[in-house]
C-alpha atoms as a PDB file:
ATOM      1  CA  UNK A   1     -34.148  -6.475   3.180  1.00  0.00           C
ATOM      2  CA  UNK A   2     -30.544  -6.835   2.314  1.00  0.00           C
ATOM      3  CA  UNK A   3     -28.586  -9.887   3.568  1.00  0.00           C
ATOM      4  CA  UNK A   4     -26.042  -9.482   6.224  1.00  0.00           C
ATOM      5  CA  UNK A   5     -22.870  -9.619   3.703  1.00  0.00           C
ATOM      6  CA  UNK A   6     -24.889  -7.347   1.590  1.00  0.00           C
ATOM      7  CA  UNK A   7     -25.826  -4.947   4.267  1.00  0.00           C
ATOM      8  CA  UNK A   8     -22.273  -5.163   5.598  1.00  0.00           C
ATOM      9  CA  UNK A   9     -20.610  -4.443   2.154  1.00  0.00           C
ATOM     10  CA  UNK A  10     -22.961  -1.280   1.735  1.00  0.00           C
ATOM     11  CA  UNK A  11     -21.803   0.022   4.847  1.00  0.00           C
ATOM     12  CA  UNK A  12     -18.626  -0.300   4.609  1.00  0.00           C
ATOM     13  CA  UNK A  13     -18.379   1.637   1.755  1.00  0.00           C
ATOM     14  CA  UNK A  14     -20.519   4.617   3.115  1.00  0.00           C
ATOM     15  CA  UNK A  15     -17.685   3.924   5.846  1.00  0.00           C
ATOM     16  CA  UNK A  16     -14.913   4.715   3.763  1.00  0.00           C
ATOM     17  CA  UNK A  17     -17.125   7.668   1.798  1.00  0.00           C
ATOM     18  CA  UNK A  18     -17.062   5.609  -1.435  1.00  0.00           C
ATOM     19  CA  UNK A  19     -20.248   6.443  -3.713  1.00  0.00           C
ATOM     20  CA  UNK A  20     -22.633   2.864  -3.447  1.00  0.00           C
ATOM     21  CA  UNK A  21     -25.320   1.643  -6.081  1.00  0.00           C
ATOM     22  CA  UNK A  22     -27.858   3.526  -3.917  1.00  0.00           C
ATOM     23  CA  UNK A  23     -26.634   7.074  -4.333  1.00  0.00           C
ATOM     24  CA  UNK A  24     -27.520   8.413  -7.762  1.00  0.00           C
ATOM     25  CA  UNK A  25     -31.469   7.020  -7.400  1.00  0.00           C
ATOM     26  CA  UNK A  26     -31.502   9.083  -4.046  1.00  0.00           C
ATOM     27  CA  UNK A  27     -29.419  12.171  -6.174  1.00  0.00           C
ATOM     28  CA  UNK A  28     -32.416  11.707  -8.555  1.00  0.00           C
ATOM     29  CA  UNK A  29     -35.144  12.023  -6.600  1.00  0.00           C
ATOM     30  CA  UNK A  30     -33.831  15.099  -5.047  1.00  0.00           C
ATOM     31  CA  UNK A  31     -33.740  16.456  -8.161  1.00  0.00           C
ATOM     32  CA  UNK A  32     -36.777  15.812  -9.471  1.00  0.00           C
ATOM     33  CA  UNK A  33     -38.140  17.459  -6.211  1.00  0.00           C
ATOM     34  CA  UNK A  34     -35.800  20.530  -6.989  1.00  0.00           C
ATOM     35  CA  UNK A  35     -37.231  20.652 -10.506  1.00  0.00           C
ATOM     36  CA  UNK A  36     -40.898  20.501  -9.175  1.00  0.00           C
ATOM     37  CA  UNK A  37     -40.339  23.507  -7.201  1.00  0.00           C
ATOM     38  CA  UNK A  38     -38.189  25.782  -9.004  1.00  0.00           C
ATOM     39  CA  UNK A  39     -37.562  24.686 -12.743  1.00  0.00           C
ATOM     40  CA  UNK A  40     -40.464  26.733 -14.131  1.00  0.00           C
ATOM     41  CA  UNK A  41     -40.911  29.669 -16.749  1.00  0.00           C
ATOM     42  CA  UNK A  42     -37.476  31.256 -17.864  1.00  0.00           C
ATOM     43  CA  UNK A  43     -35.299  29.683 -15.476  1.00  0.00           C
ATOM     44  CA  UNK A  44     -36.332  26.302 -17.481  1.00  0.00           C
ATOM     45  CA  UNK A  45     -35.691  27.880 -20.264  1.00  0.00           C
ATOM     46  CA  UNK A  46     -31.680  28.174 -19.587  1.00  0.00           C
ATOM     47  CA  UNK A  47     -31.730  25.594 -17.214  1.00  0.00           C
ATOM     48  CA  UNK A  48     -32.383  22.140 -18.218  1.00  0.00           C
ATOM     49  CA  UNK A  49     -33.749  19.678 -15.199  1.00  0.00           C
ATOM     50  CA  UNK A  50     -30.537  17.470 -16.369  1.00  0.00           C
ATOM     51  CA  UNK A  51     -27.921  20.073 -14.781  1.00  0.00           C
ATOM     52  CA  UNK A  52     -30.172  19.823 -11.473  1.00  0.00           C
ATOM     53  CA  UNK A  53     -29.448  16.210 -11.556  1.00  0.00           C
ATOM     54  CA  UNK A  54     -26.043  17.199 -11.938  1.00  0.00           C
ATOM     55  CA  UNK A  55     -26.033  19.443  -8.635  1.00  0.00           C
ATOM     56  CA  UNK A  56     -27.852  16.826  -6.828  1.00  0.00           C
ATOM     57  CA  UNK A  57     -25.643  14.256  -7.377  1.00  0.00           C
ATOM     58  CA  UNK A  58     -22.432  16.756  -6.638  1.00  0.00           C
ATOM     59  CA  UNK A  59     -24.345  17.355  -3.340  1.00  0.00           C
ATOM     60  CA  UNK A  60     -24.222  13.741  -2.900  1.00  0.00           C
ATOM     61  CA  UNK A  61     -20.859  13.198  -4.054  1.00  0.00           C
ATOM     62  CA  UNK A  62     -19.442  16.238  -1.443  1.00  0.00           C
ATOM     63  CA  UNK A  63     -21.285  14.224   1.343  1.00  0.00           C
ATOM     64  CA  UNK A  64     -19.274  11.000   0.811  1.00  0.00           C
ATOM     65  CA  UNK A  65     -16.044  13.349   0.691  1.00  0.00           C
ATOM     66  CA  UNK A  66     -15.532  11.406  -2.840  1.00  0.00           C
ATOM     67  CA  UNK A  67     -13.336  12.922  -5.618  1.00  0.00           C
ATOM     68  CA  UNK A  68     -15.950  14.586  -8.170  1.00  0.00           C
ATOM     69  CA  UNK A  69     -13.864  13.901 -11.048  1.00  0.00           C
ATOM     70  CA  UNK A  70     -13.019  10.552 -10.383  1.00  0.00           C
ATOM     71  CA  UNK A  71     -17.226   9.899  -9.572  1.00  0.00           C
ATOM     72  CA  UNK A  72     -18.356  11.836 -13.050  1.00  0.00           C
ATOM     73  CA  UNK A  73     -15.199  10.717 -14.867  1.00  0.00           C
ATOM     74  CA  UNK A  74     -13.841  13.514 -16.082  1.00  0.00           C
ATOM     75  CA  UNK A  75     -10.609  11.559 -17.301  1.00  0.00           C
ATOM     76  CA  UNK A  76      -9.225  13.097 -20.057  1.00  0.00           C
ATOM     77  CA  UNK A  77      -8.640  11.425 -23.285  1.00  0.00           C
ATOM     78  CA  UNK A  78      -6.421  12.045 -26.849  1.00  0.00           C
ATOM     79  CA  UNK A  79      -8.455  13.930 -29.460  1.00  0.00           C
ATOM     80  CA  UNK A  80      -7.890  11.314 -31.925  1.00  0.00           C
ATOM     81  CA  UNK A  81     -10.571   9.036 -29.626  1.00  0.00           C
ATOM     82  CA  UNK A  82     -13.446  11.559 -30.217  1.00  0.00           C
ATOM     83  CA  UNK A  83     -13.391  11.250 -34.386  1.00  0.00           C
ATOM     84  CA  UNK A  84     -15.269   7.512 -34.059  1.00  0.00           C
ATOM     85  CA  UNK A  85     -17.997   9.347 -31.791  1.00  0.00           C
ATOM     86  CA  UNK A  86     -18.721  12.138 -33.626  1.00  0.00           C
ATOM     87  CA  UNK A  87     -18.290   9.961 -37.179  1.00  0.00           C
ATOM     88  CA  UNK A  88     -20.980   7.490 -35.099  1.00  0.00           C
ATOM     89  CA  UNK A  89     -23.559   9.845 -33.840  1.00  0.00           C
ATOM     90  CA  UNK A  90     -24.473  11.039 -37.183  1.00  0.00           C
ATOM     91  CA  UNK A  91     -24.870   7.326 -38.691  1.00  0.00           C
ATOM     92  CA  UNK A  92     -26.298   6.639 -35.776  1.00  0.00           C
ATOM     93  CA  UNK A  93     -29.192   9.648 -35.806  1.00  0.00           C
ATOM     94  CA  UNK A  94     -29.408   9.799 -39.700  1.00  0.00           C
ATOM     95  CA  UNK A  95     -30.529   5.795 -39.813  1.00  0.00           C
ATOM     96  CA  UNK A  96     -33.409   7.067 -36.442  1.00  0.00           C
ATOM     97  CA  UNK A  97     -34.636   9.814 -38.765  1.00  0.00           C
ATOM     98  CA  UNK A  98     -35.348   7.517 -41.717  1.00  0.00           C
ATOM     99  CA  UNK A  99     -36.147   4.243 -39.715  1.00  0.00           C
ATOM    100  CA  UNK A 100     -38.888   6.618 -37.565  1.00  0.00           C
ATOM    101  CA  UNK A 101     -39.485   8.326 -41.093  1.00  0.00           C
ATOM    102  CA  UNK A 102     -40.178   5.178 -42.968  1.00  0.00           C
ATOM    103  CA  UNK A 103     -42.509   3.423 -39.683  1.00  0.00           C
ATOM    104  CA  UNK A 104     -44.581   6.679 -39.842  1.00  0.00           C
ATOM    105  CA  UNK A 105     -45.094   6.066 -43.960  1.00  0.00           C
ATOM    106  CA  UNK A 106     -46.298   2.540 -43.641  1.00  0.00           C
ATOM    107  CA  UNK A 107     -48.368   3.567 -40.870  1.00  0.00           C
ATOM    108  CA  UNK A 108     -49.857   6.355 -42.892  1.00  0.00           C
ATOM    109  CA  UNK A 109     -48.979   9.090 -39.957  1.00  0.00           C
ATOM    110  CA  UNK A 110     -49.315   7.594 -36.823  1.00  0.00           C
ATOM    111  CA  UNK A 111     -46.198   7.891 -35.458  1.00  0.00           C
ATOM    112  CA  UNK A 112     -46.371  11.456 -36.013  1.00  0.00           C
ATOM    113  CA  UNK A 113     -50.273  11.691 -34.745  1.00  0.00           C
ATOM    114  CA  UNK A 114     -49.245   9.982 -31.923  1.00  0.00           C
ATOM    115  CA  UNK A 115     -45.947  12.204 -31.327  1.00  0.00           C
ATOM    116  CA  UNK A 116     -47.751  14.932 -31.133  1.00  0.00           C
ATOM    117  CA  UNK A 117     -49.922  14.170 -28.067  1.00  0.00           C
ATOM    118  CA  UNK A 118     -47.012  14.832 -25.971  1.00  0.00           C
ATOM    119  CA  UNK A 119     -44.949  18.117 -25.545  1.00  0.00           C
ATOM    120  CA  UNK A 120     -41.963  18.288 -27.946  1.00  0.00           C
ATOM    121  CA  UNK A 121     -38.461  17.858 -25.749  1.00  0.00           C
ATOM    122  CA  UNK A 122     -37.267  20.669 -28.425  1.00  0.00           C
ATOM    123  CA  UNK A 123     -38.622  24.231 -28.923  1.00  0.00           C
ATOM    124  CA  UNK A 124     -38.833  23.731 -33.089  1.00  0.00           C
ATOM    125  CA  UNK A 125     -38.596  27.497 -33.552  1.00  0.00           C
ATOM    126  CA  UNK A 126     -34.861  27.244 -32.055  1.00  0.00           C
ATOM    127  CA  UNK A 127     -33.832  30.075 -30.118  1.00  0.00           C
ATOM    128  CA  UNK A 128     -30.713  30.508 -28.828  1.00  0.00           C
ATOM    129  CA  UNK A 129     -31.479  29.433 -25.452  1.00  0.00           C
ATOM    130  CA  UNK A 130     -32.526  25.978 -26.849  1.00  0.00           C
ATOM    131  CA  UNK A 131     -29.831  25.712 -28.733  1.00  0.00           C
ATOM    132  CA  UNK A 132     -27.226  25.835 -26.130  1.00  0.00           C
ATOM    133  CA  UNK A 133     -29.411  23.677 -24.298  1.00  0.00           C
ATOM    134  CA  UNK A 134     -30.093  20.944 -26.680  1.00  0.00           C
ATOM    135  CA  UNK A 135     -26.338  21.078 -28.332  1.00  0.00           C
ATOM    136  CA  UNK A 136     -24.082  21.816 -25.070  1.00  0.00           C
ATOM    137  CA  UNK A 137     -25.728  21.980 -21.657  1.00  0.00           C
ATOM    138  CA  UNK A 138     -28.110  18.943 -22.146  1.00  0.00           C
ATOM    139  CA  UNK A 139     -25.134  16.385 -22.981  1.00  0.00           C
ATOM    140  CA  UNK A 140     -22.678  17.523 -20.741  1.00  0.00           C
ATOM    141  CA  UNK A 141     -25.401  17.017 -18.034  1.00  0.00           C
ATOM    142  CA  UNK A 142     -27.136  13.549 -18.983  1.00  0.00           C
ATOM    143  CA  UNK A 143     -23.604  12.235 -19.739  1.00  0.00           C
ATOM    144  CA  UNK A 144     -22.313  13.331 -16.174  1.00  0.00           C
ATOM    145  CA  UNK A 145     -25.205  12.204 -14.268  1.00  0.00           C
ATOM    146  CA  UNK A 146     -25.922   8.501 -16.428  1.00  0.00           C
ATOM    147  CA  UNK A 147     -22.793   7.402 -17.589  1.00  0.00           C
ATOM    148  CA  UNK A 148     -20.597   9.062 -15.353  1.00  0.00           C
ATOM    149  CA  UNK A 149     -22.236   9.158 -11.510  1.00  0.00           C
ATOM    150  CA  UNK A 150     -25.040   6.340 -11.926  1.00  0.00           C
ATOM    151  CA  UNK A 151     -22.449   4.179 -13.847  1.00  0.00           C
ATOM    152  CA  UNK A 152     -19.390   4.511 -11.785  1.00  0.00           C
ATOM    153  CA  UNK A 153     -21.930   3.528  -8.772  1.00  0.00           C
ATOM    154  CA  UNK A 154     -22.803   0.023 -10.214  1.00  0.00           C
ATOM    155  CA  UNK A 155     -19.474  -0.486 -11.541  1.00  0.00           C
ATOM    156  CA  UNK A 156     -19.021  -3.574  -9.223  1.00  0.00           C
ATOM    157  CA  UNK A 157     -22.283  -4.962 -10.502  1.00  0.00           C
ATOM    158  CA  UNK A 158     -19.981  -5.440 -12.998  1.00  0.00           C
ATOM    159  CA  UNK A 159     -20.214  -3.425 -16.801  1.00  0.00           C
ATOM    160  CA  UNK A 160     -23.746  -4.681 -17.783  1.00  0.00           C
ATOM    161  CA  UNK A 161     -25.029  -3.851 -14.948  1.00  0.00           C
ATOM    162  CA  UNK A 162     -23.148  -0.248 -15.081  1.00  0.00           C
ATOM    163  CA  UNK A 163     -23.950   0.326 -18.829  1.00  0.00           C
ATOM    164  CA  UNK A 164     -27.478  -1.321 -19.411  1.00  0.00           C
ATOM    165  CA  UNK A 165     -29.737   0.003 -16.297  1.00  0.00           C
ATOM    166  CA  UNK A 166     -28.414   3.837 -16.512  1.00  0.00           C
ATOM    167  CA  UNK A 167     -29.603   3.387 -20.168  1.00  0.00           C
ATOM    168  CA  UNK A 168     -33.411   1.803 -19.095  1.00  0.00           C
ATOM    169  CA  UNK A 169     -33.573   4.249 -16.903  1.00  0.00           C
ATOM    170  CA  UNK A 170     -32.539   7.125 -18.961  1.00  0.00           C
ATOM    171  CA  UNK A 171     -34.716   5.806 -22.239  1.00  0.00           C
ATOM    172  CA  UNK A 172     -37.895   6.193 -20.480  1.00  0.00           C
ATOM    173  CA  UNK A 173     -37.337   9.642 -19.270  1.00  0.00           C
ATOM    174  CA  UNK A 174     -37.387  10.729 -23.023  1.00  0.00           C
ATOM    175  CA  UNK A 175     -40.387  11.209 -25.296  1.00  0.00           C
ATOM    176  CA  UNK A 176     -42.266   8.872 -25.653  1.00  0.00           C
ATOM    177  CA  UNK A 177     -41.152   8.368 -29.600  1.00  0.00           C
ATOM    178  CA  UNK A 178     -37.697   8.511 -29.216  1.00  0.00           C
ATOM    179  CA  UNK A 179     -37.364   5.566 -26.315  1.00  0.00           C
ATOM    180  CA  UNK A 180     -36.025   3.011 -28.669  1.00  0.00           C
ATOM    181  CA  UNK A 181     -33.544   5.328 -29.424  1.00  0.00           C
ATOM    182  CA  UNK A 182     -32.846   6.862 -26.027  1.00  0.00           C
ATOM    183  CA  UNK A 183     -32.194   3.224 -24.773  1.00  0.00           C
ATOM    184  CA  UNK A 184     -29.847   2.673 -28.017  1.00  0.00           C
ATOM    185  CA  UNK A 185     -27.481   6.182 -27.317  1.00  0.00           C
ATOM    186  CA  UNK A 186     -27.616   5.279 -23.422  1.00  0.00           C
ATOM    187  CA  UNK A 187     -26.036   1.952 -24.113  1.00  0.00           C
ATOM    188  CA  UNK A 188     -23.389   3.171 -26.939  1.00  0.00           C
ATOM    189  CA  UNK A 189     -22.595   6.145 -24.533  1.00  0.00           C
ATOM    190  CA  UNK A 190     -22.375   3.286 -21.813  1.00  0.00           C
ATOM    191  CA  UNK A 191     -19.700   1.623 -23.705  1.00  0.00           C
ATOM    192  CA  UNK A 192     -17.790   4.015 -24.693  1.00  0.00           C
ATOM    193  CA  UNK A 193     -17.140   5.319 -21.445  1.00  0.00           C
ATOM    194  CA  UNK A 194     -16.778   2.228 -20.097  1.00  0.00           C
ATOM    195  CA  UNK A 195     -13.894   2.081 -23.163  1.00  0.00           C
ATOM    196  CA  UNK A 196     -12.251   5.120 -22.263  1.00  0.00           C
ATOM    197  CA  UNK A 197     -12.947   5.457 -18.470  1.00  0.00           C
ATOM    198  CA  UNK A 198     -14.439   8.768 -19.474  1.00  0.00           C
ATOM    199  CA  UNK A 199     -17.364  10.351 -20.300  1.00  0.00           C
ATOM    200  CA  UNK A 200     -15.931  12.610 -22.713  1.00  0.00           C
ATOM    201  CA  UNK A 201     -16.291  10.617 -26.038  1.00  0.00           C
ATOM    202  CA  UNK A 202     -19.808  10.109 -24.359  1.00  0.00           C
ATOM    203  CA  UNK A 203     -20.289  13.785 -24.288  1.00  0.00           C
ATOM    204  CA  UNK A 204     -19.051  14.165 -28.013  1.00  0.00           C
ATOM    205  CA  UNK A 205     -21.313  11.621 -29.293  1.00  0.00           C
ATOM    206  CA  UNK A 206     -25.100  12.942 -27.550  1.00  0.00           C
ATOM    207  CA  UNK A 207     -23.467  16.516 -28.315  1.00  0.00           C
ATOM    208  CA  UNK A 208     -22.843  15.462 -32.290  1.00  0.00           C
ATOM    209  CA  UNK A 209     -26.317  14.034 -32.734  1.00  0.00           C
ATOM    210  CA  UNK A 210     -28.281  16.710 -30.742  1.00  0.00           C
ATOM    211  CA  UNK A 211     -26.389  19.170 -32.944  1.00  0.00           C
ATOM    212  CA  UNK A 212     -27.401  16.872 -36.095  1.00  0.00           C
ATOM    213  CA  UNK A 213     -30.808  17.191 -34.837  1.00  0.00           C
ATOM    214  CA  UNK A 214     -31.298  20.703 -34.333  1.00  0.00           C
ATOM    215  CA  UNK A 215     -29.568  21.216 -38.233  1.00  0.00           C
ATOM    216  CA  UNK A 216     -32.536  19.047 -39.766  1.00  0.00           C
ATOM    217  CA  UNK A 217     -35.011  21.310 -37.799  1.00  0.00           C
ATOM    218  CA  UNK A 218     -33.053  24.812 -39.088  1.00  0.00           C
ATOM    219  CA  UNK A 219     -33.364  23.218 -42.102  1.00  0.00           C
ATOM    220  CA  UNK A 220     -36.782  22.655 -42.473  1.00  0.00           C
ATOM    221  CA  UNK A 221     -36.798  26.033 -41.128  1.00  0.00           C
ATOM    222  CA  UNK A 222     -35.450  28.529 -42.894  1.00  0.00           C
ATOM    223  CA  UNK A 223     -35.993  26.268 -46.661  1.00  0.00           C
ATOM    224  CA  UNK A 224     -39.665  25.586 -46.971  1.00  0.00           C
ATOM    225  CA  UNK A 225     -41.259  22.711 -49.407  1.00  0.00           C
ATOM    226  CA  UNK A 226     -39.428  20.479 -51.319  1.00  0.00           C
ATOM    227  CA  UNK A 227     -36.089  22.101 -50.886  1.00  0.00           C
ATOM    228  CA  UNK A 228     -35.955  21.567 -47.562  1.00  0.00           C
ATOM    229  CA  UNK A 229     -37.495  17.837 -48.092  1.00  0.00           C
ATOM    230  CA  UNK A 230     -34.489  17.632 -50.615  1.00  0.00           C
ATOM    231  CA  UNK A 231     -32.027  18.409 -48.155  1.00  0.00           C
ATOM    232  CA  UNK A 232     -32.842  16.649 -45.262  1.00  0.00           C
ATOM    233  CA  UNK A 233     -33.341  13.212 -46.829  1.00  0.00           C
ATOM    234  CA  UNK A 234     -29.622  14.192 -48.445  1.00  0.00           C
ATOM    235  CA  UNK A 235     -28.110  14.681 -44.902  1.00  0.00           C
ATOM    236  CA  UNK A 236     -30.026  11.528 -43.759  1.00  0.00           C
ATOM    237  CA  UNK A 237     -28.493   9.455 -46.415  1.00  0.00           C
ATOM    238  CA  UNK A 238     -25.324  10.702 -46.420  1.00  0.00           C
ATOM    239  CA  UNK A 239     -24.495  10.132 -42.560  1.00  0.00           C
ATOM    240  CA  UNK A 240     -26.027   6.605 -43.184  1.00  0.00           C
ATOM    241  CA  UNK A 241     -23.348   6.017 -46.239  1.00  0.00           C
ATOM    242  CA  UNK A 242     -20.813   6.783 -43.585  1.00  0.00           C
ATOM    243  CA  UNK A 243     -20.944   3.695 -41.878  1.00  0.00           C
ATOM    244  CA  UNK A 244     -19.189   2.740 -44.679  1.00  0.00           C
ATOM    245  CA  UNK A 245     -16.663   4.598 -43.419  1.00  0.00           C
ATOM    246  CA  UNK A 246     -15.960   3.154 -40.288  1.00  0.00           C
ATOM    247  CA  UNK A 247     -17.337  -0.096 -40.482  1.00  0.00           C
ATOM    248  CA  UNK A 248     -14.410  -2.116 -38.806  1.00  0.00           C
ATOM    249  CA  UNK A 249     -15.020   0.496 -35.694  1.00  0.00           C
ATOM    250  CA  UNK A 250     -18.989  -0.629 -35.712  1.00  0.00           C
ATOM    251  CA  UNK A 251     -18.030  -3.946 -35.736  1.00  0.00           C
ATOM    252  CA  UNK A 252     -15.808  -3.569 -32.848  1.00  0.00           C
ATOM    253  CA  UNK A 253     -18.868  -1.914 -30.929  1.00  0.00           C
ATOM    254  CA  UNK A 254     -21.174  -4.615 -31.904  1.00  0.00           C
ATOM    255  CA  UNK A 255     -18.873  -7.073 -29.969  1.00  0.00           C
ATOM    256  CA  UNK A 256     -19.049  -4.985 -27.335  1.00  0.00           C
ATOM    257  CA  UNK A 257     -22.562  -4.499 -27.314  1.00  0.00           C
ATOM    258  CA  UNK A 258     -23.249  -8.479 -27.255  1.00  0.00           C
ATOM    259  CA  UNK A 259     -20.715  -8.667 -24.225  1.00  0.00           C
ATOM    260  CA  UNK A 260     -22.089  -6.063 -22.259  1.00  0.00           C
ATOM    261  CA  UNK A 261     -25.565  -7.708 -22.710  1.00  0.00           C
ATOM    262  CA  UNK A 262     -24.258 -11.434 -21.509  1.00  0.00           C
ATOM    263  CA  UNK A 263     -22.947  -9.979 -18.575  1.00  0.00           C
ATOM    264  CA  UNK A 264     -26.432  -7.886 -17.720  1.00  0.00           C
ATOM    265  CA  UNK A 265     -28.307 -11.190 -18.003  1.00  0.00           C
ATOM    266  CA  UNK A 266     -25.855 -13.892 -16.960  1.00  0.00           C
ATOM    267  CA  UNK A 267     -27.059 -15.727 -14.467  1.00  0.00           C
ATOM    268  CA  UNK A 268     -26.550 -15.756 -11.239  1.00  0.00           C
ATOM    269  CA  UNK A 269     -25.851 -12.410 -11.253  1.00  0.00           C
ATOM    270  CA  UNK A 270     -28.798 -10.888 -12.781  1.00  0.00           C
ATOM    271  CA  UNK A 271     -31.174 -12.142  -9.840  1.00  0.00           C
ATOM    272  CA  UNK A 272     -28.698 -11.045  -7.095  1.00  0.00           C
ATOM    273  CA  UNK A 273     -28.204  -7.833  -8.242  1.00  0.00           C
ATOM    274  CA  UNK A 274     -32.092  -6.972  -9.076  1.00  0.00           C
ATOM    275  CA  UNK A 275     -32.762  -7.839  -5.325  1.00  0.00           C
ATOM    276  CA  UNK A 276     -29.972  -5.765  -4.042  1.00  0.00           C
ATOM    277  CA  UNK A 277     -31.382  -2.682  -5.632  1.00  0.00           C
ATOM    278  CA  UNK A 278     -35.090  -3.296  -5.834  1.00  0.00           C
ATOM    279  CA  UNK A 279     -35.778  -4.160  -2.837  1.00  0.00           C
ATOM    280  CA  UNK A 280     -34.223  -0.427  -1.741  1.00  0.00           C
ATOM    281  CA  UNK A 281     -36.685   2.355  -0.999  1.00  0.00           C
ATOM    282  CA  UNK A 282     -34.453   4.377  -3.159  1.00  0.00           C
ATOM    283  CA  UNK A 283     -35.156   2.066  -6.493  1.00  0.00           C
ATOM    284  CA  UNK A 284     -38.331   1.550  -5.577  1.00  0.00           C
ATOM    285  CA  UNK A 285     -39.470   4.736  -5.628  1.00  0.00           C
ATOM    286  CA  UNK A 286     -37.590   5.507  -8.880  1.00  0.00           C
ATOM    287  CA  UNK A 287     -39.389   2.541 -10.558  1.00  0.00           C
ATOM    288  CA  UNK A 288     -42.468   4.179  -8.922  1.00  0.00           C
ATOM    289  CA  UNK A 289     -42.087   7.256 -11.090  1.00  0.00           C
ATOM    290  CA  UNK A 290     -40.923   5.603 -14.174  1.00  0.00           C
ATOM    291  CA  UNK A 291     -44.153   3.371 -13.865  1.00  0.00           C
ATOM    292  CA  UNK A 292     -46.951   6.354 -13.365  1.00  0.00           C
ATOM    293  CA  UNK A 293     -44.554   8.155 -16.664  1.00  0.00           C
ATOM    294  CA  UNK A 294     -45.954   4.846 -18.512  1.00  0.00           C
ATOM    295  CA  UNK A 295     -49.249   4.993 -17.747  1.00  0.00           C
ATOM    296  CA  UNK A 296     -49.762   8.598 -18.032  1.00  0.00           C
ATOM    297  CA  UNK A 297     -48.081   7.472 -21.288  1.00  0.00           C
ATOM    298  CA  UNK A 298     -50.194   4.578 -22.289  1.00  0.00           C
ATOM    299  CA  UNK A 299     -53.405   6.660 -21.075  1.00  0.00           C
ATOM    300  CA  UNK A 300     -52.875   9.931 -23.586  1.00  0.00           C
ATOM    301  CA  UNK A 301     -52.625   7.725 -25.949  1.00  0.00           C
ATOM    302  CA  UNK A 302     -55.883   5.446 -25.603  1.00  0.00           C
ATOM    303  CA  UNK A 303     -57.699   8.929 -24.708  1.00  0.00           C
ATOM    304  CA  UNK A 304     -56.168  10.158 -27.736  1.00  0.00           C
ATOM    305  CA  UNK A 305     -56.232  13.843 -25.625  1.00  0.00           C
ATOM    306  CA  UNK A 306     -52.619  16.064 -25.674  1.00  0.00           C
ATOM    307  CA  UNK A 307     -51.060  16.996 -23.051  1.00  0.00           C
ATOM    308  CA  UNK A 308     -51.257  20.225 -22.425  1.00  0.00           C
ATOM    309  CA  UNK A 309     -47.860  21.931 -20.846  1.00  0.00           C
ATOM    310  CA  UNK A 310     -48.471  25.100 -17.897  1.00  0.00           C
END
C-alpha cells in the first residue's frame, strides 16, 4: 500500500486529469490483451502490436482529458538536431553487428544456434509490409509509447527514473539476442528526448538503425557468397569509423549517460520510488509478464526445442 502523502499525491493528479506513473503499465496491459485477441494473420502483418500500445495509451490519455501531444511529446525540433541521431544510430548498430558477430566466432556459433530457437522479430525475405513496419511504423510507435507516454509519466521520479525503467522494460520485450542492445537504444532514445523534450530525434535514431538493419539483410539478399560477406563487413566498418566523426557529440552523451544512471540509483530515491510502483497491481502484473517472457526464455534454451510460431 501507498502511504498517505503518496496516495494523496496520486490522486490529486488523477484529480486534475494529469497522466500518473501508473497509467502507461495499465495502457500496456490493455494492449497486450488487444493483441491476444485480434493481432493475428494479416492484420499482424501491417499492424505491429507497438501501434496497439499506441491506441491504448491514447485511450488512456483521452480519459485524463490530457493534451496528446504534450503526453507523447510531439514537440517539434530544428532539422539540424536530427544529423547527430541519424550519424549515431549507424555507429551505434554497425559496432552490435560486429560485437554480436565477433561473440558468435569465439563461441564457434552459439549465438546464432541459440538465436534461432526463437522466432525472428524480422521477416528476412523483406516484403514490403515489413519494411514499412520495421523502418517507419515500428519506431514511430515504440518511441511514442516508451519515451514519450511511459517517460513523460515518471518524469517526477526524476530523469533516471523516466529514461532507465522505460528502457528495462522495453529491452526485455525484444529477442532474446538483441536485449543488450534493446536496453542500450532505450536509454540513448531516453536521453535524447529527455534533451530535446521530444521524441522526434528518438524517432530518427530507432528509424536510422532499423533502416540500417533491414539494408544488411537486402544485402545478403539479393548478393550471395562472398560479395555480400564483402559488403556487409564494409558497411559495418565504415559506420563504426564514423564515430570518428562525431566524437565530441559521443562524449557529450556519455556524460549524460553516467548522470542519468546516478540519479536512477541515488539513494534515497531509488528505494522510494521502487515501492511506489511495485507495490501497484499495475507493475506488478507487468513484472509478472516480463518474468514468465524469461523463463519461457531460459526454458527453450535448456530444452534446446524452437519455438514454434501459429
Amino acid at each position: 500500500m501507498l502511504h498517505k502523502s503518496q496516495r494523496s499525491e496520486a490522486l490529486t493528479e488523477r484529480n486534475e486529469g494529469q497522466i500518473d506513473p501508473f497509467d502507461p503499465p495499465k495502457a500496456h496491459l490493455l494492449g497486450m490483451v488487444l493483441v491476444g485477441l485480434f493481432l493475428n494473420g494479416t492484420i499482424a502483418e501491417w499492424l505491429p502490436a507497438a501501434v496497439v500500445f499506441c491506441l491504448t495509451s491514447w485511450f488512456v490519455i483521452s480519459r485524463k482529458r490530457a493534451a496528446p501531444a504534450q503526453v507523447f511529446r510531439l514537440n517539434p525540433v530544428s532539422p539540424s538536431v536530427l544529423a547527430f541521431p541519424i550519424a549515431l544510430a549507424v555507429v551505434f548498430w554497425s559496432l552490435e553487428v560486429l560485437a554480436l558477430e565477433g561473440v558468435d566466432l569465439v563461441t564457434r556459433g552459439s549465438v546464432s544456434r541459440w538465436g534461432k530457437l526463437f522466432p525472428s522479430p524480422v521477416d528476412s525475405s523483406l516484403p514490403f509490409s515489413e519494411i514499412v513496419s520495421t523502418c517507419i511504423l515500428v519506431p514511430v510507435a515504440e518511441e511514442m509509447f516508451w519515451r514519450g507516454f511511459f517517460s513523460y509519466a515518471l518524469r517526477r521520479l526524476g530523469t533516471g527514473w523516466a529514461v532507465v525503467l522505460p528502457a528495462i522494460f522495453f529491452a526485455l520485450l525484444h529477442h532474446p539476442v538483441g536485449v543488450l542492445g534493446a536496453f542500450l537504444v532505450g536509454v540513448i532514445a531516453g536521453i535524447l528526448t529527455a534533451r530535446h523534450d521530444s521524441i522526434l530525434p528518438a524517432i530518427v535514431f530507432h528509424a536510422a538503425g532499423n533502416s540500417s538493419m533491414c539494408l544488411l539483410t537486402a544485402i545478403g539478399n539479393k548478393y550471395g557468397g562472398d560479395v555480400a560477406e564483402v559488403l556487409y563487413y564494409a558497411i559495418c566498418v565504415s559506420g563504426v569509423l564514423l564515430v570518428l566523426r562525431i566524437r565530441p557529440e559521443i562524449a557529450g552523451l556519455w556524460h549524460d549517460v553516467k548522470k542519468v544512471f546516478r540519479d536512477f540509483g541515488s539513494r534515497p530515491r531509488f528505494g522510494k520510488n521502487f515501492k511506489l510502483l511495485f507495490r501497484h497491481w499495475s507493475y506488478i502484473l507487468v513484472v509478472l509478464e516480463l518474468a514468465l517472457t524469461v523463463a519461457a526464455i531460459v526454458l527453450t534454451t535448456v530444452t534446446g526445442e524452437p519455438v514454434v510460431t501459429p
